[in-house]
Protein backbone atom coordinates (compact mmCIF):
# COMPACT_ATOMS: atom_id res chain seq x y z
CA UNK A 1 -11.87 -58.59 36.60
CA UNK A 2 -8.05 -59.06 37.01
CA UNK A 3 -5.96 -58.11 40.01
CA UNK A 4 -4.34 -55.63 38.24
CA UNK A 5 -7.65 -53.63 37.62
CA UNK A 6 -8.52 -53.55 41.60
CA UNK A 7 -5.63 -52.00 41.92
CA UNK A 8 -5.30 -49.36 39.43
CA UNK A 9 -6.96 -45.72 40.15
CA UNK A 10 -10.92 -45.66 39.24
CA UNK A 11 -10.34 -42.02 38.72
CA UNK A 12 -6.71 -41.00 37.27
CA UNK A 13 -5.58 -38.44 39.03
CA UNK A 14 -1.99 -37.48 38.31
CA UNK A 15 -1.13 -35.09 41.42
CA UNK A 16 -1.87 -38.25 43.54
CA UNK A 17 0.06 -40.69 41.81
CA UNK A 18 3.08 -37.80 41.58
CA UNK A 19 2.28 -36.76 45.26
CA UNK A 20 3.18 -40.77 46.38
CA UNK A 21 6.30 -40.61 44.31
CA UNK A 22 7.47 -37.54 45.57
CA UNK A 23 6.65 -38.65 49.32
CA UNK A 24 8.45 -42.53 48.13
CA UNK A 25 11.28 -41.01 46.58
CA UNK A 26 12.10 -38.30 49.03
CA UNK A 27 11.84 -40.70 52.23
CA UNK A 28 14.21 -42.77 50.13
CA UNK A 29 16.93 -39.87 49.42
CA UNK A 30 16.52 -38.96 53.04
CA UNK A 31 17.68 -42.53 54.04
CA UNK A 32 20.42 -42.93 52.03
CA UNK A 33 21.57 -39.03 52.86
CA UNK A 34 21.66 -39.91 56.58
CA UNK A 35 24.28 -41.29 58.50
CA UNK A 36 24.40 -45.04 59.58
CA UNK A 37 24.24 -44.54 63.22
CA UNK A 38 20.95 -42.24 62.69
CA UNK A 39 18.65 -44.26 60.08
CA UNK A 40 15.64 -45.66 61.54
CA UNK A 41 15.25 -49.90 61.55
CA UNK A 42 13.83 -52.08 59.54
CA UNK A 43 10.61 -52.23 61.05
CA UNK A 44 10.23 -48.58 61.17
CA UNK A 45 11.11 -48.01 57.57
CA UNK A 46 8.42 -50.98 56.71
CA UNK A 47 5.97 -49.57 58.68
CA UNK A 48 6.41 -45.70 56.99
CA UNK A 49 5.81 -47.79 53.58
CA UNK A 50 3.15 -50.03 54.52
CA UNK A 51 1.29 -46.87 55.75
CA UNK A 52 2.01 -45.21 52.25
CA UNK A 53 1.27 -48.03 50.30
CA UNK A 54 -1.84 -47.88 52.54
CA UNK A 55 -2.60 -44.65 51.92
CA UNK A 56 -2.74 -45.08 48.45
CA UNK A 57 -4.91 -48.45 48.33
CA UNK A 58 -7.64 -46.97 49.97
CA UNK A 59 -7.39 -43.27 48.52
CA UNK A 60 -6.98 -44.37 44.56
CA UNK A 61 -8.01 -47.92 44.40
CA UNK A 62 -11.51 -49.44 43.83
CA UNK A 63 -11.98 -49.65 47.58
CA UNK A 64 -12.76 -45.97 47.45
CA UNK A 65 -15.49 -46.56 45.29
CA UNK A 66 -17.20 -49.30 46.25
CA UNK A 67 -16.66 -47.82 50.08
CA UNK A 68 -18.68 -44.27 48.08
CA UNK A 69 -21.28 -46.18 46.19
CA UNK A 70 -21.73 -49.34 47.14
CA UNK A 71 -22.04 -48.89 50.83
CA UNK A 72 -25.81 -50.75 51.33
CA UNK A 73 -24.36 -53.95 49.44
C-alpha cells in the first residue's frame, strides 16, 4: 500500500471534501480581502491550516478506520 492510498478517503464523501475547500478557499479570500495592517502572522495562518489539514486526516483518511475497526490490534 502506497502513501497516496493512506491518504485518500476510505469512504468518498463529496460534501466533506467540498466542505474543506469551501472552508480553504474562503479563509484564503478573507486574507487577501483584508488590509495589511489587520492579517494575522505567519504562525497563525499555519496553525488555522495545520488544524484543517488536521481535521481532514483524521476525519477522511484511513486513520478513521482503523481508529473504528481495528481498535483491539
Amino acid at each position: 500500500m502506497s502513501l497516496l492510498d493512506y491518504l485518500l478517503p476510505y469512504d468518498f464523501s463529496p460534501l466533506t471534501i467540498l466542505s474543506y475547500m469551501l472552508v480553504m478557499g474562503f479563509y484564503g479570500v478573507g486574507l487577501i480581502r483584508m488590509p495589511e495592517q489587520d492579517r494575522p502572522g505567519s504562525l497563525r495562518i499555519f496553525a488555522f491550516t495545520l488544524g484543517v489539514l488536521i481535521c481532514y486526516a483524521v476525519m477522511q483518511t484511513r486513520f478513521d478506520y482503523y481508529a473504528q475497526y481495528m481498535f483491539f490490534v
